[in-house]
N, C-alpha and C. Protein backbone atom coordinates (compact mmCIF):
# COMPACT_ATOMS: atom_id res chain seq x y z
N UNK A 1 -15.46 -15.10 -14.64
CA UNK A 1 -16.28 -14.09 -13.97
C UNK A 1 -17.50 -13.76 -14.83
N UNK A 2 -18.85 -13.30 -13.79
CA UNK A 2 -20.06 -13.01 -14.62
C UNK A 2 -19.42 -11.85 -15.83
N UNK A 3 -19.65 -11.98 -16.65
CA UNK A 3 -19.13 -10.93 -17.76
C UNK A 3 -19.31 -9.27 -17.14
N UNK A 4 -20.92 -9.11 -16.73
CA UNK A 4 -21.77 -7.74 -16.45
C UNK A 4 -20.94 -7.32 -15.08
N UNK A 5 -20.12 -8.31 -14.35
CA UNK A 5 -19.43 -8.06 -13.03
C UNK A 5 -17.85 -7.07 -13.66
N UNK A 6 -17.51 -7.75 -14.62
CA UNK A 6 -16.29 -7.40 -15.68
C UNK A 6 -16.43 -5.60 -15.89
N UNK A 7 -17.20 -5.86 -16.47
CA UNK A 7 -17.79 -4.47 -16.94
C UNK A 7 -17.91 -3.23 -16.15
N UNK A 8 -18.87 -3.81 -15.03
CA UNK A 8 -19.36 -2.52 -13.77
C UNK A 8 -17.89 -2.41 -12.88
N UNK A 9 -16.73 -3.59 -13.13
CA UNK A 9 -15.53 -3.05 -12.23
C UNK A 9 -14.65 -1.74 -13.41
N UNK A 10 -14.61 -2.31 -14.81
CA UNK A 10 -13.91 -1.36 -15.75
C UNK A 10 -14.88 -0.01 -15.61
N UNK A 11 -16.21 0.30 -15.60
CA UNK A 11 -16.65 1.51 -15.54
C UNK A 11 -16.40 1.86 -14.11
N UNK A 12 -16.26 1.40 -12.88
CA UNK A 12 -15.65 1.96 -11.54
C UNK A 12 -14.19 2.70 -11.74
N UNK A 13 -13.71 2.12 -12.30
CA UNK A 13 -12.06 1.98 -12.79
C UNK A 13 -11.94 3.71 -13.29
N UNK A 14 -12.93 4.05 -14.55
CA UNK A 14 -12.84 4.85 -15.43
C UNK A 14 -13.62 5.73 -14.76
N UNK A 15 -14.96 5.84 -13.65
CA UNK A 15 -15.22 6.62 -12.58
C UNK A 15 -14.56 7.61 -11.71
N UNK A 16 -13.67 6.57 -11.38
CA UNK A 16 -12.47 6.60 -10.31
C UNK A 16 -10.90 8.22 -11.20
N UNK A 17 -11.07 6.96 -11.93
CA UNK A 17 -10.06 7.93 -12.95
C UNK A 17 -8.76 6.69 -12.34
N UNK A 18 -9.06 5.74 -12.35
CA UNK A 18 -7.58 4.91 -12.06
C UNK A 18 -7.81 3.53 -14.10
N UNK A 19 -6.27 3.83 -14.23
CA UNK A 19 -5.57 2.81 -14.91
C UNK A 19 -5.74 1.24 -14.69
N UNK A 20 -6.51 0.28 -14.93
CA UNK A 20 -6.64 -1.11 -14.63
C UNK A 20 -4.97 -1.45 -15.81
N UNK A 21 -4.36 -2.28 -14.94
CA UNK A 21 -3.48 -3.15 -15.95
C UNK A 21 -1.78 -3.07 -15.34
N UNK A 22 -0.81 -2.94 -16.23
CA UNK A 22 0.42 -2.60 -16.09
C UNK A 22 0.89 -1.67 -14.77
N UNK A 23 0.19 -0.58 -15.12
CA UNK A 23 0.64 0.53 -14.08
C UNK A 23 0.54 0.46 -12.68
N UNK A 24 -0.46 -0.39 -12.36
CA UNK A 24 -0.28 -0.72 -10.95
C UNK A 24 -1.44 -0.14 -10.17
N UNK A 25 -2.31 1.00 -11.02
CA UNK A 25 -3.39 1.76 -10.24
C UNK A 25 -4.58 1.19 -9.93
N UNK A 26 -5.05 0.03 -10.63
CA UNK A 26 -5.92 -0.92 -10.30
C UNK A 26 -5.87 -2.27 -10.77
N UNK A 27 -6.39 -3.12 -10.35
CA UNK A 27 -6.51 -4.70 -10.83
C UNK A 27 -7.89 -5.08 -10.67
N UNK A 28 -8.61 -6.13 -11.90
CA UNK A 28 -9.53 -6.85 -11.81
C UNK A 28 -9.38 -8.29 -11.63
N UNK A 29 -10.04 -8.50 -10.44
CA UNK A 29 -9.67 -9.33 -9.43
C UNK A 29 -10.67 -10.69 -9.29
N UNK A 30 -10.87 -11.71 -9.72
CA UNK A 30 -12.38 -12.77 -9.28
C UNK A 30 -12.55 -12.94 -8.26
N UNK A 31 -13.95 -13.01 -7.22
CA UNK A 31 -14.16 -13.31 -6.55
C UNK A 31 -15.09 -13.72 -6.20
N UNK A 32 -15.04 -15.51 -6.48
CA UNK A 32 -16.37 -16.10 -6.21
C UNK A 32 -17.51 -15.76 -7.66
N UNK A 33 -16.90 -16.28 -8.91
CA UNK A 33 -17.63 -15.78 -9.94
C UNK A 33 -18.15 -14.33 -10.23
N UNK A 34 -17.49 -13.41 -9.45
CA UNK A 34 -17.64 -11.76 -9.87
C UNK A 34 -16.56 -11.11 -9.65
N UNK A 35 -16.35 -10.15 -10.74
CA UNK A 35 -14.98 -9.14 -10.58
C UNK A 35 -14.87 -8.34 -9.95
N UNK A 36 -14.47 -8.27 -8.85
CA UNK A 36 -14.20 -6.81 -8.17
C UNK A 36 -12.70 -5.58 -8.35
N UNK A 37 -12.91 -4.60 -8.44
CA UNK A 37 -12.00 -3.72 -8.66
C UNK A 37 -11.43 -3.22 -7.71
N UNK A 38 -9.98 -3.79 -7.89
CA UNK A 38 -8.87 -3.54 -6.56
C UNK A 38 -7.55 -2.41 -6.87
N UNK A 39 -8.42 -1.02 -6.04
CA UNK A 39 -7.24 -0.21 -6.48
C UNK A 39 -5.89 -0.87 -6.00
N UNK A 40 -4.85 -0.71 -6.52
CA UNK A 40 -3.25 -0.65 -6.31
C UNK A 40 -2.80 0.62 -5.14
N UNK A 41 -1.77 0.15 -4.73
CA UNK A 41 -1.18 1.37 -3.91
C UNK A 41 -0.81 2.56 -4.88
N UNK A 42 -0.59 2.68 -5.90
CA UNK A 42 0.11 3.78 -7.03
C UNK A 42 -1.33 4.46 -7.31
N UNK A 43 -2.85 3.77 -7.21
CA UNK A 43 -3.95 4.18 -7.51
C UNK A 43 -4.53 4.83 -5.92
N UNK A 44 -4.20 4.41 -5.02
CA UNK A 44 -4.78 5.30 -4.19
C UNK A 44 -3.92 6.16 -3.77
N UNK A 45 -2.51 6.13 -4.06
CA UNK A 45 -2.04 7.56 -4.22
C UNK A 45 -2.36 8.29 -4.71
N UNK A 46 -2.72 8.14 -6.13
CA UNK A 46 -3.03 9.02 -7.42
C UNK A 46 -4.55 10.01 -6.66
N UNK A 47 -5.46 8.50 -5.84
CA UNK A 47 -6.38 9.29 -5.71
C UNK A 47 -6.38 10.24 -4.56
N UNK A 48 -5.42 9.82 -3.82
CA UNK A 48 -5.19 10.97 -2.80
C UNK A 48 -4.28 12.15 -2.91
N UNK A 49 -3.41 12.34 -3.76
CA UNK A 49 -3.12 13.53 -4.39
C UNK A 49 -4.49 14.17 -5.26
N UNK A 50 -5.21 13.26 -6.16
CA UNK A 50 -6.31 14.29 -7.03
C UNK A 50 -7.06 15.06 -5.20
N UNK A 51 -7.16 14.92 -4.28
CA UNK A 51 -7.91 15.45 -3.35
C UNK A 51 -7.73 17.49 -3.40
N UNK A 52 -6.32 17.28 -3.40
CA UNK A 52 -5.66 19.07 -3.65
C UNK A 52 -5.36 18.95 -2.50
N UNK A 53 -5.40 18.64 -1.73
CA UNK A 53 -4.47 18.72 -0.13
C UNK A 53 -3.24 18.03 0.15
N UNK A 54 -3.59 16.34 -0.87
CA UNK A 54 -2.22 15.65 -0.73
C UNK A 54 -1.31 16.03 -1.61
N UNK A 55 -0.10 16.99 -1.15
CA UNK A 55 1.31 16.63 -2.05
C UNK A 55 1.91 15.87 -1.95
N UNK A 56 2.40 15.09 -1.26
CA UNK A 56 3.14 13.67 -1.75
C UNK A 56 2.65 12.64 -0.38
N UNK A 57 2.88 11.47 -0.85
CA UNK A 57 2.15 10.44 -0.12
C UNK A 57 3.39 9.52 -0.77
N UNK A 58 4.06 8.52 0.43
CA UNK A 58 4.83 7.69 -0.17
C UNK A 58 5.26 6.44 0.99
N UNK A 59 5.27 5.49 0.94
CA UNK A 59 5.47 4.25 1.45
C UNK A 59 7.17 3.80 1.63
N UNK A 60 7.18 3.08 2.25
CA UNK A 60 9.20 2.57 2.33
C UNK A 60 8.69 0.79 3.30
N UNK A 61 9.65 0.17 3.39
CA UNK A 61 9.62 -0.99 4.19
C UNK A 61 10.94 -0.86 4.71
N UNK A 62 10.87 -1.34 6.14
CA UNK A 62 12.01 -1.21 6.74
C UNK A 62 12.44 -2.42 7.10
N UNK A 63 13.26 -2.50 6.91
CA UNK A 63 14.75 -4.28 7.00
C UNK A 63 15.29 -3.90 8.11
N UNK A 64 16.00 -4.94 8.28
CA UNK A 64 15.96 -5.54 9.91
C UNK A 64 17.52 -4.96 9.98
N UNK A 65 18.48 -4.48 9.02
CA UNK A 65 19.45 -4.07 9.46
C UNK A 65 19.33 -2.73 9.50
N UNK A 66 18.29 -1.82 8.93
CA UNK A 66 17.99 -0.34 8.70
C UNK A 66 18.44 0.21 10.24
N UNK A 67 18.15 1.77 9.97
CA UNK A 67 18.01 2.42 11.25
C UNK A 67 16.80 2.84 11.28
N UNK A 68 15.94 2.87 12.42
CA UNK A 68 14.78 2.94 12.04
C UNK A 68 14.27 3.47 13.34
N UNK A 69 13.49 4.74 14.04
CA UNK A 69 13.35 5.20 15.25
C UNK A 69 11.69 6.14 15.06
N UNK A 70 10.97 5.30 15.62
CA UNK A 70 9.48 5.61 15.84
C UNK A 70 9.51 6.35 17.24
N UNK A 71 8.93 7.51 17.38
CA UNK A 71 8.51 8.45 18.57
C UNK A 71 7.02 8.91 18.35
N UNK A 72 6.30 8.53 19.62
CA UNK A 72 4.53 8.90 19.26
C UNK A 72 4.34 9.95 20.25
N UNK A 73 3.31 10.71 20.52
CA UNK A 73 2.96 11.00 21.51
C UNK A 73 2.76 12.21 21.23
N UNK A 74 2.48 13.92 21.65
CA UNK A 74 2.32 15.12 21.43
C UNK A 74 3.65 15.55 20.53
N UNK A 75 5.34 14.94 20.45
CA UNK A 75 6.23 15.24 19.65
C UNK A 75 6.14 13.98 18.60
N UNK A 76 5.72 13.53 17.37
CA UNK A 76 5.45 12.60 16.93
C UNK A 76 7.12 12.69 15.94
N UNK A 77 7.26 11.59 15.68
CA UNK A 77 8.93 11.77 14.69
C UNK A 77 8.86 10.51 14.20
N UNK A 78 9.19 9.83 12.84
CA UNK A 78 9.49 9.00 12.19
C UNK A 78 11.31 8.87 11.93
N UNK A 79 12.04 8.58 12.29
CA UNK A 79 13.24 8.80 11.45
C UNK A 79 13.85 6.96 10.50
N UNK A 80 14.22 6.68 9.33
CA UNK A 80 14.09 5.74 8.41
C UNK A 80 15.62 5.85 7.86
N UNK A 81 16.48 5.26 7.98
CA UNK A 81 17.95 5.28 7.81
C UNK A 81 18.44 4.28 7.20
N UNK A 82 17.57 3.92 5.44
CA UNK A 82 18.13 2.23 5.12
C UNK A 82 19.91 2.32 5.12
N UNK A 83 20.13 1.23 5.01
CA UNK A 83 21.37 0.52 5.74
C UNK A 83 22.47 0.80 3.95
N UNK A 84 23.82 0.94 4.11
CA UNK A 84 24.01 1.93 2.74
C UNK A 84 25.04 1.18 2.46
N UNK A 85 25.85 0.71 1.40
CA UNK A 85 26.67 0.56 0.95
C UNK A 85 28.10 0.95 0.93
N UNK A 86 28.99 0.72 0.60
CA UNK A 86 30.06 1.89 0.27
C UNK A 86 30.02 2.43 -0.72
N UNK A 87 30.24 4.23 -0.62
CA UNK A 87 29.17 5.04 -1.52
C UNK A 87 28.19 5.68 -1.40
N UNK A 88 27.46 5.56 0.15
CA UNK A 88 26.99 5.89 -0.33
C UNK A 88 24.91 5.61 -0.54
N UNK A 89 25.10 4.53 -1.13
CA UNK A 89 23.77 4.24 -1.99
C UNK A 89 22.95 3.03 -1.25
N UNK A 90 21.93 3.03 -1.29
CA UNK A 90 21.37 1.75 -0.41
C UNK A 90 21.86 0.44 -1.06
N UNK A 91 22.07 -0.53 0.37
CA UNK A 91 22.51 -1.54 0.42
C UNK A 91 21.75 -2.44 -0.14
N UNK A 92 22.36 -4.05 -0.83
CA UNK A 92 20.88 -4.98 -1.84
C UNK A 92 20.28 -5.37 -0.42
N UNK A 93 18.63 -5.54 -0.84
CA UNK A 93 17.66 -5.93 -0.09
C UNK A 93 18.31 -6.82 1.13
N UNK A 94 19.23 -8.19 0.41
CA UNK A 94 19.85 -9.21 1.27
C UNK A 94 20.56 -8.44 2.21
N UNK A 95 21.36 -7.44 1.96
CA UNK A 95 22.35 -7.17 3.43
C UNK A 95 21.52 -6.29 4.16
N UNK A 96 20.78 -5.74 3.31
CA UNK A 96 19.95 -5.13 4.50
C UNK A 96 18.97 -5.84 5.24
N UNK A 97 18.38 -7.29 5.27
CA UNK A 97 17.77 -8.01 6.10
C UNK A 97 16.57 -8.14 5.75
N UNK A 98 15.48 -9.11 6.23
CA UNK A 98 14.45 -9.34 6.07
C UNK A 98 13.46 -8.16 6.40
N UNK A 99 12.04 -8.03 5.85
CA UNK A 99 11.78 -6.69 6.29
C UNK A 99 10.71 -6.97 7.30
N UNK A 100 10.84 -5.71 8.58
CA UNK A 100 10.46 -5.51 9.83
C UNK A 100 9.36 -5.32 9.83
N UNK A 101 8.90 -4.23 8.86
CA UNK A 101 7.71 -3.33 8.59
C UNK A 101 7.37 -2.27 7.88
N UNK A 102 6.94 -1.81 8.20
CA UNK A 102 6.67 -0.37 6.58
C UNK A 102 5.68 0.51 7.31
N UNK A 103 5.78 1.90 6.53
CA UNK A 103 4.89 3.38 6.88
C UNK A 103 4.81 3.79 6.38
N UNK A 104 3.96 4.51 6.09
CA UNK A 104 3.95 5.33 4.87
C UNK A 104 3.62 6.54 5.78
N UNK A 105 3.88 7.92 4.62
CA UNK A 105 3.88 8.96 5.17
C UNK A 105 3.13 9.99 3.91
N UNK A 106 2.14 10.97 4.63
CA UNK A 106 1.49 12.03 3.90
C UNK A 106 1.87 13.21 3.96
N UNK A 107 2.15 14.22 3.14
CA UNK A 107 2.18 15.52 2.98
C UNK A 107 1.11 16.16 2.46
N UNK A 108 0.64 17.31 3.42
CA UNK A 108 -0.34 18.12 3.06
C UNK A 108 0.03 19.64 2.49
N UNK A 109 -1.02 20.29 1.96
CA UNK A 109 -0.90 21.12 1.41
C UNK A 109 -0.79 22.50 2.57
N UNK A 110 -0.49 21.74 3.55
CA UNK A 110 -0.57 23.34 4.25
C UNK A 110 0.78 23.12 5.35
N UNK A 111 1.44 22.13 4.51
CA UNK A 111 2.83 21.83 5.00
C UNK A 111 2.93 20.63 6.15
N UNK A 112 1.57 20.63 6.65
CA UNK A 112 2.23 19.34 7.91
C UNK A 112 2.36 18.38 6.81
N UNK A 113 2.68 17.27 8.12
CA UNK A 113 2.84 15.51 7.42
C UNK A 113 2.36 15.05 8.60
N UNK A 114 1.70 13.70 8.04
CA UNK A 114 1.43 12.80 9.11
C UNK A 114 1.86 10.58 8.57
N UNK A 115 2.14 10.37 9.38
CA UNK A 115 2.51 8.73 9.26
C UNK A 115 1.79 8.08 9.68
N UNK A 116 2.03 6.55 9.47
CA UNK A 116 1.52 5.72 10.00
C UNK A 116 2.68 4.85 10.08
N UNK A 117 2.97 3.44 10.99
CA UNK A 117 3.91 3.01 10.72
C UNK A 117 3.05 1.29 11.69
N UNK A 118 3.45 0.62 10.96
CA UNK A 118 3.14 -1.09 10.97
C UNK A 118 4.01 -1.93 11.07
N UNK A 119 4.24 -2.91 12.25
CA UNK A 119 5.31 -3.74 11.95
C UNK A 119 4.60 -5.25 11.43
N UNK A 120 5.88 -5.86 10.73
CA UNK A 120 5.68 -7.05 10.34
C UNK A 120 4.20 -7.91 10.52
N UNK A 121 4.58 -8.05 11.93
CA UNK A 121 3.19 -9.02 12.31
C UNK A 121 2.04 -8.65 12.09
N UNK A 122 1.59 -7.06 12.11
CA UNK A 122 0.30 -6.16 12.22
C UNK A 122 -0.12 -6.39 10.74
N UNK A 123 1.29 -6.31 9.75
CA UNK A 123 0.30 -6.33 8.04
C UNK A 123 -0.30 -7.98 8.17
N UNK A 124 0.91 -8.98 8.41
CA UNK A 124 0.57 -10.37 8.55
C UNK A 124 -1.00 -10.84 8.99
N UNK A 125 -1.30 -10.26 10.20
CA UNK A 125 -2.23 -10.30 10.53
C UNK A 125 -3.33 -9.79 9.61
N UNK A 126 -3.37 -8.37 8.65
CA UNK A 126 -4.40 -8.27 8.21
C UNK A 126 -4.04 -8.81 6.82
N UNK A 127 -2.68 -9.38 6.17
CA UNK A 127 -3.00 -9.82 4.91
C UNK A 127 -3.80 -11.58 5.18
N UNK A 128 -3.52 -12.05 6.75
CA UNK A 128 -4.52 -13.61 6.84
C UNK A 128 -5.84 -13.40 6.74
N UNK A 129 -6.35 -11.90 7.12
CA UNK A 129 -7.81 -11.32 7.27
C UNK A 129 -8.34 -11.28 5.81
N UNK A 130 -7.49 -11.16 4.61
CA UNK A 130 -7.89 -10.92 3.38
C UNK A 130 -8.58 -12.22 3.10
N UNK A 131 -9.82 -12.21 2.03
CA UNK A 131 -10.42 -12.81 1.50
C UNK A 131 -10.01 -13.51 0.23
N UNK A 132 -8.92 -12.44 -0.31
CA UNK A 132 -8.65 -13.40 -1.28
C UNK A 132 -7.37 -13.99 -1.11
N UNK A 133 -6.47 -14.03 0.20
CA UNK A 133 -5.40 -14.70 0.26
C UNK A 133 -6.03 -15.68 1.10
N UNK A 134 -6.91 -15.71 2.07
CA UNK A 134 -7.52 -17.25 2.18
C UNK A 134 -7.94 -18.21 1.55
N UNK A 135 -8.70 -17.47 0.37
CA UNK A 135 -9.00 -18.33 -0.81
C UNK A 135 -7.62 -18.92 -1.66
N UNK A 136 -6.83 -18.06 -1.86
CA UNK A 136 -5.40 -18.81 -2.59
C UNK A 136 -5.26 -20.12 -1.63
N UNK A 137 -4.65 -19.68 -0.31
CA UNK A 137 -4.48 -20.97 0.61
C UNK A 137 -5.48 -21.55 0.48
N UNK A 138 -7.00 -21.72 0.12
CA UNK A 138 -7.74 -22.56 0.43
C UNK A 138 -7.41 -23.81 -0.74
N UNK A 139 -7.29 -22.99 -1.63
CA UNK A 139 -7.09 -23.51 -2.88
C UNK A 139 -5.63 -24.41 -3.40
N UNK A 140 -4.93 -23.65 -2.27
CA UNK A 140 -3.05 -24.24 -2.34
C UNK A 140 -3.19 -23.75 -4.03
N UNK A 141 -2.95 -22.22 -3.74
CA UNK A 141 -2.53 -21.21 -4.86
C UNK A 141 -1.96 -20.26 -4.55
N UNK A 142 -1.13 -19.15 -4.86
CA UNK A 142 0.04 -18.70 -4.57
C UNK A 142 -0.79 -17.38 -5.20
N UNK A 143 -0.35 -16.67 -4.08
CA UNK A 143 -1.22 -15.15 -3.98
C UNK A 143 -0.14 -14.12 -4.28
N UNK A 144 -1.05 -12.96 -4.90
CA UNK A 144 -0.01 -11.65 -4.74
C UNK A 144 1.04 -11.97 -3.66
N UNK A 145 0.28 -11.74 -2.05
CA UNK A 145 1.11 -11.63 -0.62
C UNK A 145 2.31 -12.82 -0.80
N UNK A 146 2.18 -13.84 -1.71
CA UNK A 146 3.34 -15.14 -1.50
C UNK A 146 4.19 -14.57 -2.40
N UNK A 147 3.59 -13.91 -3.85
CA UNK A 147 4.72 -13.69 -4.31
C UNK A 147 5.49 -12.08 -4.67
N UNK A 148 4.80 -11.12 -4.28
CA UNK A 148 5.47 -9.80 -3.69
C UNK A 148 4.72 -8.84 -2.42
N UNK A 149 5.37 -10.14 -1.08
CA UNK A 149 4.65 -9.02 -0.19
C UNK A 149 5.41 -7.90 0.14
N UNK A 150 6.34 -7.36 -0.27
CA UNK A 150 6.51 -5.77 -0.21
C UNK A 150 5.81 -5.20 -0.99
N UNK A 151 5.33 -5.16 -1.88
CA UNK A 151 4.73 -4.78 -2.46
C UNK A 151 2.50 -4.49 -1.78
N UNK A 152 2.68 -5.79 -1.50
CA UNK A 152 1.63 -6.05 -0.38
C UNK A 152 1.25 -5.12 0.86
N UNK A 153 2.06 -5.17 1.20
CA UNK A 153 2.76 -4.49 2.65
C UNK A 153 2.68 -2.69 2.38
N UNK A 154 3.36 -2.21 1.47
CA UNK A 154 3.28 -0.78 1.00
C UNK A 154 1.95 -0.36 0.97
N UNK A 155 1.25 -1.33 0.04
CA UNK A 155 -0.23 -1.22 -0.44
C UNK A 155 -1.14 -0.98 0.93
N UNK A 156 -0.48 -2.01 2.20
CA UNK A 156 -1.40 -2.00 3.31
C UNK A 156 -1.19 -0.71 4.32
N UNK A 157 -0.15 0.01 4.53
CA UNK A 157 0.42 0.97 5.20
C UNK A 157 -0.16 2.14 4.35
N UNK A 158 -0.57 1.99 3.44
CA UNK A 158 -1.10 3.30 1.97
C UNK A 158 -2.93 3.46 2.59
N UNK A 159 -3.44 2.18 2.47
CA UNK A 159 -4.82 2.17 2.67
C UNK A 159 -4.96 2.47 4.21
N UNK A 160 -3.56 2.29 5.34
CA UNK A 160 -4.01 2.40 6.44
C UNK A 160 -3.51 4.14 6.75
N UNK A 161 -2.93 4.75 5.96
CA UNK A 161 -2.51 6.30 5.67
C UNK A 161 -4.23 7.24 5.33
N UNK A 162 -4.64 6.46 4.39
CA UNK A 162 -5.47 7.06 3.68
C UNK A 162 -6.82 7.80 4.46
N UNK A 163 -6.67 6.57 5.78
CA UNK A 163 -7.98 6.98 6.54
C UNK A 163 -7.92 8.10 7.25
N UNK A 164 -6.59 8.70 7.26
CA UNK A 164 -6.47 9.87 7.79
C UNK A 164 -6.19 11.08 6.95
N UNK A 165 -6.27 11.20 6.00
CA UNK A 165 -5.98 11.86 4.82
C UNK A 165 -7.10 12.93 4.62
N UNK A 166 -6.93 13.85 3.96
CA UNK A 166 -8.43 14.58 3.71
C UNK A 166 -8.55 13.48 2.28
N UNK A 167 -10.01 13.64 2.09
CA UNK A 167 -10.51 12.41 0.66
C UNK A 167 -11.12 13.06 0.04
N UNK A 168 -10.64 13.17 -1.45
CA UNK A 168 -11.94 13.10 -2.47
C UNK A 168 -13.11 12.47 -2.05
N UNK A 169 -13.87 12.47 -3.34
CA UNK A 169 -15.12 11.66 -3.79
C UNK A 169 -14.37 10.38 -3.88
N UNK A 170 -13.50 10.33 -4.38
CA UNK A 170 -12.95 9.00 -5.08
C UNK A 170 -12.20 8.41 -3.92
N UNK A 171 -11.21 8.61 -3.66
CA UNK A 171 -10.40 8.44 -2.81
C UNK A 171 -11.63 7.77 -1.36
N UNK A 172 -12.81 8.62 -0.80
CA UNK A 172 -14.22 7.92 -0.26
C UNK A 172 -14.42 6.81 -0.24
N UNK A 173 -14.77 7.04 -2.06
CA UNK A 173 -15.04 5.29 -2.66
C UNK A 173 -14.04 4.24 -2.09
């Protein structure tokens, strides 16, 4: 990457007030000989709590053996029932099934909540829309999405939360 591209993503980073590295709040990313700075889902949480309206903001993926019951309309209801063990405790990923989809959900400071909720095909669709997972496939290279799309998936249900969120400055950006 142009070096000066390096740079203007680490001073965005430190703008922002997000962590590049380990933690998950941002990544510097190449694209096409320049770095761009890719918040993480843990980073646009962070930045949507700094807003003062968001108290908690949090993501789940739902498997195909879960209980899982979406209601829209003037009574809106999420209900999320992963699939449990004896004991008790959630079941390993495997018995609970391949995953369906994911939502994430916001809490505001004046007590509501609001969701969003995505199935399978809808992230699919926008992780083929990504630029840099076309480029992996273009390349026959193995992308974040190949090798943790839950992780992927959380991230996409977070950014598709966010647009409804009250926003910082940052959180804007």
């Amino acid at each position: 990457c142009d070096p000066r591209s390096v740079f203007a993503a680490v001073i965005q980073s430190s703008q922002l007030g997000l962590e590049v590295g380990l933690m998950g709040e941002a990544h510097l990313v190449p694209f096409g000989g320049q770095c761009q700075l890719i918040p993480g889902y843990t980073g646009l949480m962070k930045l949507a709590r700094n807003s003062g309206q968001v108290v908690d903001i949090y993501a789940e993926a739902v498997r195909m053996n879960d209980k899982f019951a979406l209601k829209l309309g003037m009574e809106r209801n999420l209900e999320h029932e992963p699939l449990t063990a004896p004991g008790g405790f959630p079941a390993s990923d495997e018995e609970r099934g391949d995953v369906v989809g994911f939502y994430a959900v916001g809490a505001l400071k004046d007590g509501s909540r609001t969701f969003v909720a995505m199935g399978r095909k809808e992230v699919e669709r926008i992780r083929d829309g990504s630029r840099g997972y076309q480029a992996a496939k273009k390349y026959k290279k193995e992308s974040t999405w190949d090798t943790d799309f839950v992780a992927m998936g959380l991230k996409t249900a977070i950014r598709r939360i966010c647009k409804f969120l009250p926003k910082s400055p940052e959180l804007a950006t």
